[in-house]
Protein backbone atom coordinates (compact mmCIF):
# COMPACT_ATOMS: atom_id res chain seq x y z
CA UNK A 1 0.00 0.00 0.00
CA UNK A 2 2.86 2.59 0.98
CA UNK A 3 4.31 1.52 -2.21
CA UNK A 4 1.03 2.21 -4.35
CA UNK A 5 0.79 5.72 -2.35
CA UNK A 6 4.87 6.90 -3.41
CA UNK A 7 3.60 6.09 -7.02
CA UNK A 8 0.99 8.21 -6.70
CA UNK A 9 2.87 10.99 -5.15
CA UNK A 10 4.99 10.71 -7.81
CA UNK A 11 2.71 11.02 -10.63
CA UNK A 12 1.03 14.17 -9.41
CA UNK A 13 3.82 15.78 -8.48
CA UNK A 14 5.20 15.28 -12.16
CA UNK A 15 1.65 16.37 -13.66
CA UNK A 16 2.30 19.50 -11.31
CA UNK A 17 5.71 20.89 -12.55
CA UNK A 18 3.91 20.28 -16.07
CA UNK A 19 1.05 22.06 -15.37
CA UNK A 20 3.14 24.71 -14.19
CA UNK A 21 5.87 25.13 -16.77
CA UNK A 22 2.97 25.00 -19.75
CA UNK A 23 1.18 27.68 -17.24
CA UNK A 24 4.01 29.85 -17.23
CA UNK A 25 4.90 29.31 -20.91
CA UNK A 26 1.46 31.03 -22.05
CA UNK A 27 2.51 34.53 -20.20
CA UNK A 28 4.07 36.19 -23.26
CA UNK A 29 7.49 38.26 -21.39
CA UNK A 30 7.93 41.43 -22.70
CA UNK A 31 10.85 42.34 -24.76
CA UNK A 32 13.61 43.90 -24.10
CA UNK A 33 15.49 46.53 -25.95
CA UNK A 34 19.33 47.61 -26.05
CA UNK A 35 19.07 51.33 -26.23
CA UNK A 36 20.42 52.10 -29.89
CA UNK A 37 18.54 55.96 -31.40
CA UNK A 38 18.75 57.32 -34.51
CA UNK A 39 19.31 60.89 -35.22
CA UNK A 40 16.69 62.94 -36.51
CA UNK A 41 17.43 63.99 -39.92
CA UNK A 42 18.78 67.77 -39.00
CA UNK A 43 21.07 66.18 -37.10
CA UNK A 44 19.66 66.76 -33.54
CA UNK A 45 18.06 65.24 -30.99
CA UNK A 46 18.34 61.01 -30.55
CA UNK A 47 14.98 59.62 -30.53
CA UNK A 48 15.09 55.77 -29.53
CA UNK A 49 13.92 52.90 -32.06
CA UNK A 50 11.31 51.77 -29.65
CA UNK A 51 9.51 52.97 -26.49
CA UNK A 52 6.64 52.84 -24.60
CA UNK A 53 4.30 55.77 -23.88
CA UNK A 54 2.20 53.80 -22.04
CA UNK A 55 1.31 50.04 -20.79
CA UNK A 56 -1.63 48.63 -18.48
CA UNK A 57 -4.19 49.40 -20.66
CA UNK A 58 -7.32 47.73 -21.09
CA UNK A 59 -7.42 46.48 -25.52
CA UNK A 60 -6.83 50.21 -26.64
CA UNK A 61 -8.16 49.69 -30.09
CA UNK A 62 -7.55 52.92 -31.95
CA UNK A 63 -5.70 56.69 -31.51
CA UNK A 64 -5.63 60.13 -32.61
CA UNK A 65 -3.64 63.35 -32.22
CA UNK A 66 -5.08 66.66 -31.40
CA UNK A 67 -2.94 69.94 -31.74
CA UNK A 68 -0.32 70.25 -30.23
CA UNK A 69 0.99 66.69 -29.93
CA UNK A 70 -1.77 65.77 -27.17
CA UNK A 71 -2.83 61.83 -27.77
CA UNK A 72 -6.79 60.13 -27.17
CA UNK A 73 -7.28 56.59 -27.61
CA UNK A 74 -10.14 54.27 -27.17
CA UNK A 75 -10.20 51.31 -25.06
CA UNK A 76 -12.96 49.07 -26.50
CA UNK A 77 -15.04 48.34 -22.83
CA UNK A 78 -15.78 52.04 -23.61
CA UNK A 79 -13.47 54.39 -22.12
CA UNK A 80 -11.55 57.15 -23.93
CA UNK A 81 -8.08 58.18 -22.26
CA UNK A 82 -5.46 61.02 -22.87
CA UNK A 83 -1.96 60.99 -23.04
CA UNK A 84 -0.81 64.53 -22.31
CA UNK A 85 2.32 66.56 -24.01
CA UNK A 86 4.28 65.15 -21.49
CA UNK A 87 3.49 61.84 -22.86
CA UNK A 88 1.91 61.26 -18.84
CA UNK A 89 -1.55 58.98 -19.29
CA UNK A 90 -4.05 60.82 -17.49
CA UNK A 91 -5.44 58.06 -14.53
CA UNK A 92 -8.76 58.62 -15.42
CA UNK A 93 -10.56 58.53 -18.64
CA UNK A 94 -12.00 61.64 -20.12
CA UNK A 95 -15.20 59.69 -21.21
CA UNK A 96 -16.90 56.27 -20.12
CA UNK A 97 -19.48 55.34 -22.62
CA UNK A 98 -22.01 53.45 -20.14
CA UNK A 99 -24.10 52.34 -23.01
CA UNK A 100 -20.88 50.41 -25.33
CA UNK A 101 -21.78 46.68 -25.82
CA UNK A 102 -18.27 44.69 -25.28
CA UNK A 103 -19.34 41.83 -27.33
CA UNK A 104 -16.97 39.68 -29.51
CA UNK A 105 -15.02 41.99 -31.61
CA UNK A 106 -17.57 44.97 -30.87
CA UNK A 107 -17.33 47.88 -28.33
CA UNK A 108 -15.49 51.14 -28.29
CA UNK A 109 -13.62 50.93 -31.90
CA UNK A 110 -12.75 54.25 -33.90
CA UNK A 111 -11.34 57.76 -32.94
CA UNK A 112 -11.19 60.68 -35.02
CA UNK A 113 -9.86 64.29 -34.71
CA UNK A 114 -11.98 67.09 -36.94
CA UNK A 115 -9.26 68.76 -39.65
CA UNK A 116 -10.84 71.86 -38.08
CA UNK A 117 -10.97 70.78 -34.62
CA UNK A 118 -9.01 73.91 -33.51
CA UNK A 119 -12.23 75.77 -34.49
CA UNK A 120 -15.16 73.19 -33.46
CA UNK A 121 -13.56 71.04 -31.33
CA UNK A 122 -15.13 67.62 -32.64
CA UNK A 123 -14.26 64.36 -32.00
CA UNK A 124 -15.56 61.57 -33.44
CA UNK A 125 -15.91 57.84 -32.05
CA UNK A 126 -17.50 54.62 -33.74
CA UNK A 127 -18.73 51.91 -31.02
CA UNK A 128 -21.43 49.49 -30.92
CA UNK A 129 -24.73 49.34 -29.08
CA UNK A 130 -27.92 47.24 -28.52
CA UNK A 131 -30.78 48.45 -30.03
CA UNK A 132 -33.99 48.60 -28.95
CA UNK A 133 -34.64 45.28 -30.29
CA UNK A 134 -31.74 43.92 -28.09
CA UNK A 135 -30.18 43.85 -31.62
CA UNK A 136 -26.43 44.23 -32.03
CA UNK A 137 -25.70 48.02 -34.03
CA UNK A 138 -22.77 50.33 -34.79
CA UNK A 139 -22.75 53.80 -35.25
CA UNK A 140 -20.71 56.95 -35.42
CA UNK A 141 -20.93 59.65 -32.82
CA UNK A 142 -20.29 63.24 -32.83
CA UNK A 143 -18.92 64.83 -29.86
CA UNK A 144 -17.35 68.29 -28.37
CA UNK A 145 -14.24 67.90 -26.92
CA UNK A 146 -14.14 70.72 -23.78
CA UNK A 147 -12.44 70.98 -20.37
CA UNK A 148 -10.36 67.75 -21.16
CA UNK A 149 -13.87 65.75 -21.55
CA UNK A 150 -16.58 64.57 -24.35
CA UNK A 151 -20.07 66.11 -24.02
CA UNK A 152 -22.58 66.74 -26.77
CA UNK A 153 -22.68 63.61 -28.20
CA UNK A 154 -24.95 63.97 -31.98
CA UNK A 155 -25.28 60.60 -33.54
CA UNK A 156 -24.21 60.81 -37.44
CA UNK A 157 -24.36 57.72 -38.57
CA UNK A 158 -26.64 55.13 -37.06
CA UNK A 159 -28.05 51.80 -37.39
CA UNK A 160 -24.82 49.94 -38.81
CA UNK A 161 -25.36 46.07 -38.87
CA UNK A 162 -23.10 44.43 -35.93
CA UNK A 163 -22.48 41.49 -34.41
CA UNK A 164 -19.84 39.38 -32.48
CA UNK A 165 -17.72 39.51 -34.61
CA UNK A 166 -16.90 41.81 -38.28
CA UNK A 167 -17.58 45.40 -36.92
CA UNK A 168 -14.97 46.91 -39.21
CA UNK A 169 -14.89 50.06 -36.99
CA UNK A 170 -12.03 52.58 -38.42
CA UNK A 171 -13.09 55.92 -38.83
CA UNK A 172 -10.70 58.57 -40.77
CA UNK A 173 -10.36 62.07 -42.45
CA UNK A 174 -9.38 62.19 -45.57
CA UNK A 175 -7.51 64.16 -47.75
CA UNK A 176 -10.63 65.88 -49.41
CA UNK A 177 -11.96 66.79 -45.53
CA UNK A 178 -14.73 63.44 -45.33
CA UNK A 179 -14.99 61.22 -43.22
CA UNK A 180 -14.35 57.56 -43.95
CA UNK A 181 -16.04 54.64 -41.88
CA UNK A 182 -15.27 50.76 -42.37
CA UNK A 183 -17.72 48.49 -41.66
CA UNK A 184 -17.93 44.59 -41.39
CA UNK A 185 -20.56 42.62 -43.19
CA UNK A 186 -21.98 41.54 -39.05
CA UNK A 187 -21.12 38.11 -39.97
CA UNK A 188 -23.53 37.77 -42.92
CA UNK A 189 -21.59 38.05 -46.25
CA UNK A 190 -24.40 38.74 -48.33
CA UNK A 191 -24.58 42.26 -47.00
CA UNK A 192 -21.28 43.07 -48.30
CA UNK A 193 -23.00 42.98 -52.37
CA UNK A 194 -25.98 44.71 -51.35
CA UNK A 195 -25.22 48.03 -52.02
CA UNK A 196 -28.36 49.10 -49.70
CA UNK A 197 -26.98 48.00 -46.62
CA UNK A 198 -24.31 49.34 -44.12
CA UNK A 199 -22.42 46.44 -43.80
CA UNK A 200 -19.84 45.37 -45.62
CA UNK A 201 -18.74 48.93 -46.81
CA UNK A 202 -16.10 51.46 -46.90
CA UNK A 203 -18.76 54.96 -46.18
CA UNK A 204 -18.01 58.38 -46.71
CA UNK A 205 -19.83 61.15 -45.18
CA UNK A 206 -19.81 64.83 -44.41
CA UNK A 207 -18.73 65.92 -40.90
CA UNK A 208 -22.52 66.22 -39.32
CA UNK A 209 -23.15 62.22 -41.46
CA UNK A 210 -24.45 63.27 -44.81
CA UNK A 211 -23.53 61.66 -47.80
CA UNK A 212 -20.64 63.21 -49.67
CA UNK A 213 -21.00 64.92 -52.48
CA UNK A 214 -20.47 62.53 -55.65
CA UNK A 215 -20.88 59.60 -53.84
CA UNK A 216 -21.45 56.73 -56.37
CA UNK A 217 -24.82 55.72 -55.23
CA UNK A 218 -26.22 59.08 -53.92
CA UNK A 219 -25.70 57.51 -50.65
CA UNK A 220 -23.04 57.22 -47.54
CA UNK A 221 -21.56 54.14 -49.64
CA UNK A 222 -18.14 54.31 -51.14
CA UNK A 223 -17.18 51.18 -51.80
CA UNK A 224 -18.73 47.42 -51.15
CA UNK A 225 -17.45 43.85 -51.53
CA UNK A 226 -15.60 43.99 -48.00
CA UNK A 227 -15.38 41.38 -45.26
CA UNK A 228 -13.94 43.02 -42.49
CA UNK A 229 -11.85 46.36 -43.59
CA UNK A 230 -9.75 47.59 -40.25
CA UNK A 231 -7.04 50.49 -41.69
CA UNK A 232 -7.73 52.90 -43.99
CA UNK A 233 -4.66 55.22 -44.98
CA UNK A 234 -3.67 57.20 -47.97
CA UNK A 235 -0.44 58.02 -50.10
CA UNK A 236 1.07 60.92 -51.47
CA UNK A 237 -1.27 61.15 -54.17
CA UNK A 238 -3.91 61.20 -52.05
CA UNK A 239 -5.16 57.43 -53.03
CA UNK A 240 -7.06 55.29 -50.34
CA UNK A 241 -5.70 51.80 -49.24
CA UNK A 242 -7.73 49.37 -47.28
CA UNK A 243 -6.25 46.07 -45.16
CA UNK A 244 -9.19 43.89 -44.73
CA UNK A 245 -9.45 40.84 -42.79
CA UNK A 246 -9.83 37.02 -45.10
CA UNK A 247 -11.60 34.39 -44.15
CA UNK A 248 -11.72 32.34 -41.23
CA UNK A 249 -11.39 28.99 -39.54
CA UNK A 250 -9.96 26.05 -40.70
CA UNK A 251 -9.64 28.01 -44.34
CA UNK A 252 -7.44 30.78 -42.54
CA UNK A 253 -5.72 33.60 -44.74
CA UNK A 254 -6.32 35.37 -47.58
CA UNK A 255 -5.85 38.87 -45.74
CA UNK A 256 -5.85 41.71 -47.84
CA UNK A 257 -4.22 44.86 -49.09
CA UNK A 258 -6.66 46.65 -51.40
CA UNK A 259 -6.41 49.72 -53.61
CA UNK A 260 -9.94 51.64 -52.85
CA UNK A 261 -11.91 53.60 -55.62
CA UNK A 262 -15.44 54.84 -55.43
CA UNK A 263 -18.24 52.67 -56.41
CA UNK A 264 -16.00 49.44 -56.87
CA UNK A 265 -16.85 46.11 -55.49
CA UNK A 266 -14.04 44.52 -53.67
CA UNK A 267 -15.55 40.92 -54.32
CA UNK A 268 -16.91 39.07 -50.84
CA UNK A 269 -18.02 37.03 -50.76
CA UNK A 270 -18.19 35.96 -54.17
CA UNK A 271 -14.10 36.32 -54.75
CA UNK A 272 -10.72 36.04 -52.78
CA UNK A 273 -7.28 35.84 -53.34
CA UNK A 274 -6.14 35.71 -56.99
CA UNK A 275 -9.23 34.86 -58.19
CA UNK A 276 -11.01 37.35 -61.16
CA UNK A 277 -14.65 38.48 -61.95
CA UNK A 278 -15.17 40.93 -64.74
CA UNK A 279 -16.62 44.18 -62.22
CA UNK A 280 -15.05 42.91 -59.24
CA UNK A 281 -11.60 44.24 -57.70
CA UNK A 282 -8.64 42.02 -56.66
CA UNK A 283 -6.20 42.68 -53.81
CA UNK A 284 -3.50 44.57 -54.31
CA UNK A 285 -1.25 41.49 -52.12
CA UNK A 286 -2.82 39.37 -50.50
CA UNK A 287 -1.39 36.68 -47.50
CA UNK A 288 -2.12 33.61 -49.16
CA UNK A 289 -2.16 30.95 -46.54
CA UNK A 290 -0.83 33.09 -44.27
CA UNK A 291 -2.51 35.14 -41.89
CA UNK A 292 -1.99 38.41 -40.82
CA UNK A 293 -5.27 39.45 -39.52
CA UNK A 294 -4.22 42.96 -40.67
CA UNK A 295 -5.55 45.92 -38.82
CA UNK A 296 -4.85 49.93 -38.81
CA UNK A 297 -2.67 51.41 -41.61
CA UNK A 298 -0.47 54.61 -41.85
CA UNK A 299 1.55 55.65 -45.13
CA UNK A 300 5.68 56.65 -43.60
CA UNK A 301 7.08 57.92 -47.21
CA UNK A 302 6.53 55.02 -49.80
CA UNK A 303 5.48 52.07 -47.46
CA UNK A 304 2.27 51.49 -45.78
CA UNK A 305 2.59 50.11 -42.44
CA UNK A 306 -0.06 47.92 -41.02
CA UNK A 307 -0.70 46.10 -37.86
CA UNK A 308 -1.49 41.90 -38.03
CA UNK A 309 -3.43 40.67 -34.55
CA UNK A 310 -3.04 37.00 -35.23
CA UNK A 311 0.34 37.23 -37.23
CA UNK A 312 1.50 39.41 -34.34
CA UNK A 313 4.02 41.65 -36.17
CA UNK A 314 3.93 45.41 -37.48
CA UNK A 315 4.03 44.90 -41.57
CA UNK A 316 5.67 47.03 -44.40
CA UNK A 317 4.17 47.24 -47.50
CA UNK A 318 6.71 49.35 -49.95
CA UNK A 319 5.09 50.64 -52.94
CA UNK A 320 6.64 50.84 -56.15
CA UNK A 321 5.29 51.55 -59.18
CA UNK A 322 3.30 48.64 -60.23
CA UNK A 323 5.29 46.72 -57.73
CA UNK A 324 4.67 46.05 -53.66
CA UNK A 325 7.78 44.16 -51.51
CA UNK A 326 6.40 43.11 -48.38
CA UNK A 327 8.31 43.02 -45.36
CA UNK A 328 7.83 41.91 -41.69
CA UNK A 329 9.16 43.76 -37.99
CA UNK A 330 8.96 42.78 -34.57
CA UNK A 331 7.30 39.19 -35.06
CA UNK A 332 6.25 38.11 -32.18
CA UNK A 333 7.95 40.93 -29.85
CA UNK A 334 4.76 42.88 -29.03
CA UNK A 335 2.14 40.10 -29.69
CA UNK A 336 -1.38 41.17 -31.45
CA UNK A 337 -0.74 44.80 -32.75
CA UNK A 338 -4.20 46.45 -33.28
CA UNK A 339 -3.68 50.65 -34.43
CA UNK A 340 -0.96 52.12 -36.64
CA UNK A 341 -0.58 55.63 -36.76
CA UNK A 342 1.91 58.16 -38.46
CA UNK A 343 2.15 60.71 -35.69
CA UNK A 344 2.62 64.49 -36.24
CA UNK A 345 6.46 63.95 -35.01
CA UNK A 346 7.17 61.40 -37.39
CA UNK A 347 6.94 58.80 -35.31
CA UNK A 348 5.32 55.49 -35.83
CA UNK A 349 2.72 55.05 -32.99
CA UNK A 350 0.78 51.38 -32.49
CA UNK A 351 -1.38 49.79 -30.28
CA UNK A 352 -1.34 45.92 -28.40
CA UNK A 353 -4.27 44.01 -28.65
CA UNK A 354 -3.43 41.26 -26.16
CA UNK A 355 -5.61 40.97 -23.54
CA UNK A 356 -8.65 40.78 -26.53
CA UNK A 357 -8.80 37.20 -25.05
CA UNK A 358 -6.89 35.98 -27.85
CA UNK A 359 -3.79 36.69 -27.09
CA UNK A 360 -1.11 35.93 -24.32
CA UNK A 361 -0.68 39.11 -22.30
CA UNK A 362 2.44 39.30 -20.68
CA UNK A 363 2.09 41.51 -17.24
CA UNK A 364 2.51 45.05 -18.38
CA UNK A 365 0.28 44.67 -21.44
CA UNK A 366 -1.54 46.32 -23.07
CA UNK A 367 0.68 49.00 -24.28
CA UNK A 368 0.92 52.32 -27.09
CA UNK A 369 3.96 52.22 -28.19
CA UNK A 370 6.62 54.87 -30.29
CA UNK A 371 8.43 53.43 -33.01
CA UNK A 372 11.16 55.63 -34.96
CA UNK A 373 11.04 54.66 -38.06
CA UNK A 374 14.40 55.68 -39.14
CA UNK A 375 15.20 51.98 -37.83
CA UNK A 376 13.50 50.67 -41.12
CA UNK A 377 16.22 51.91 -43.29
CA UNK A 378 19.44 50.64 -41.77
């Protein structure tokens, strides 16, 4: 009997130190950095390749500047939260949006920043709601932006279909002073060819949610065809580019990197990949059976960066003339990287998306994080 006991001790204490070593093994550790800068290009000041500007956050999901250098981002249980010119994160948020639905994929997504905000002072967020058919909505809110808080809020656009999961949720100024909204096709990819409905869409609208003038269906609609758009950014000429989420599951990949134009269809559900229909567009690149899961998008000179969740690295996209080399940074360093933002320094500024629960947060996640991107050309 002892005997039968001692195996027994044994065994569990085996299973234990198991247990515990896989346990430990699914805390991602941070990284860790030697110091190296890079001179700006006067000459001047060192800026480091990497730091963070702040960590402990809750799945901040998207940023924006305001004048002067000031910083809001959203956290998606529906909080927004300032980082000051000091680049200190205020302790409390300036807004909590009671009435955000954290479901999924869904709650507190986009941020935007007025062109004229010195002047009116809007800010703009895209979240999603319950309806009052408990149904699952987005829409795009309006706000005033006074006494380091949100008040006012005017819904602009409303109604947008949602669900767990495909919210699309990037909102953006252009170049021609609209404002651009991506939306997911809520999970039902028939919406995304129905040129009627919200989902599925790239939208364009006025700053108080009208349609823009020569829109190609006398309507908010820009473009259609899309699965799950998550960065919109534009180029020097002013030309809008789109990453957009593939499909899913077992069939994995397929991500996207798509050339927008007004009034073109973009092909989901009824194309992917390389594949051709005579009035449908094709990507751009595509991941094949990769996946990047790609998310927000900022143009640094030539390349488009872009953020990949489940291929956990910050891509490059250089663009050449009928030619796009495709390169990858930090894979695996900083885990799921949501937002990608050219800041008004120069800088490269991104968001973690680790603690989405699909990821594996390490302790100090999640984090914004400064990225000189002088590093790139070494």
């Amino acid at each position: 009997m002892r005997a039968v006991f001692l195996r027994v001790f044994i065994i569990v204490i085996l299973v234990s130190g198991v247990f515990l070593i896989v346990s430990k093994s699914t805390q991602r550790k941070s990284p860790s950095y030697t110091p190296k800068t890079e001179k700006t290009p006067n000459g001047g000041l060192e800026i480091p390749d990497v730091s963070v500007v702040a960590q402990n956050l809750e799945i901040p999901w998207a940023l924006a500047f305001l004048p002067g250098g000031r910083i809001l981002f959203t956290e998606r249980p529906g909080r927004v939260r300032m980082v000051d010119e000091k680049g200190t994160v205020n302790t409390s948020p300036i807004i909590t949006l009671d009435h955000v639905k954290r479901i999924g994929e869904g709650g507190l997504l986009g941020i935007a920043v007025h062109p004229d905000f010195a002047h009116n002072r809007f800010v703009y967020l895209y979240y999603t709601y319950s309806s009052t058919r408990d149904d699952t909505s987005n829409r795009v809110s309006r706000y005033t932006f006074e006494n380091d808080t949100l008040t006012d809020e005017r819904v602009i656009v409303d109604a947008i279909p949602g669900a767990s999961n495909h919210n699309g949720g990037r909102i953006k100024f252009g170049p021609d002073g609209f404002l651009y909204i991506t939306t997911g096709d809520a999970q039902n990819p028939s919406r995304a060819q129905n040129t009627t409905s919200l989902a599925g869409k790239i939208l364009r609208v006025t700053d108080d949610g009208q349609p823009a003038p020569n829109n190609p269906f006398g309507t908010v609609v820009y473009s259609f065809g899309h699965r799950n758009p998550q960065g919109l950014t534009w180029d020097a000429q002013g030309a809008l580019w789109a990453t957009e989420h593939g499909r899913s599951g077992i069939q994995s990949g397929l991500d996207e990197l798509n050339l927008i134009e007004a009034g073109k269809n973009y092909g989901w559900p009824i194309i992917q990949g390389n594949e051709k229909i005579r009035g449908m567009e094709s990507p751009k690149i595509h991941s094949g059976d990769d996946t990047w899961a790609p998310a927000g998008a900022a143009f640094v000179g030539t390349s488009l960066f872009f953020g990949g969740l489940r291929g956990q690295a910050l891509y490059e996209a250089a663009v050449q003339t009928g030619n796009i080399t495709l390169r990858t940074h930090f894979k695996q360093e900083f885990g799921r990287i949501r937002d990608v933002v050219s800041g008004p320094d120069g800088m490269l500024y991104i968001t973690t998306s680790n603690r989405d629960g699909r990821g594996s947060p390490a302790a100090d996640d999640d984090k914004l994080i400064k990225i000189n991107p002088l590093m790139f050309k070494k």
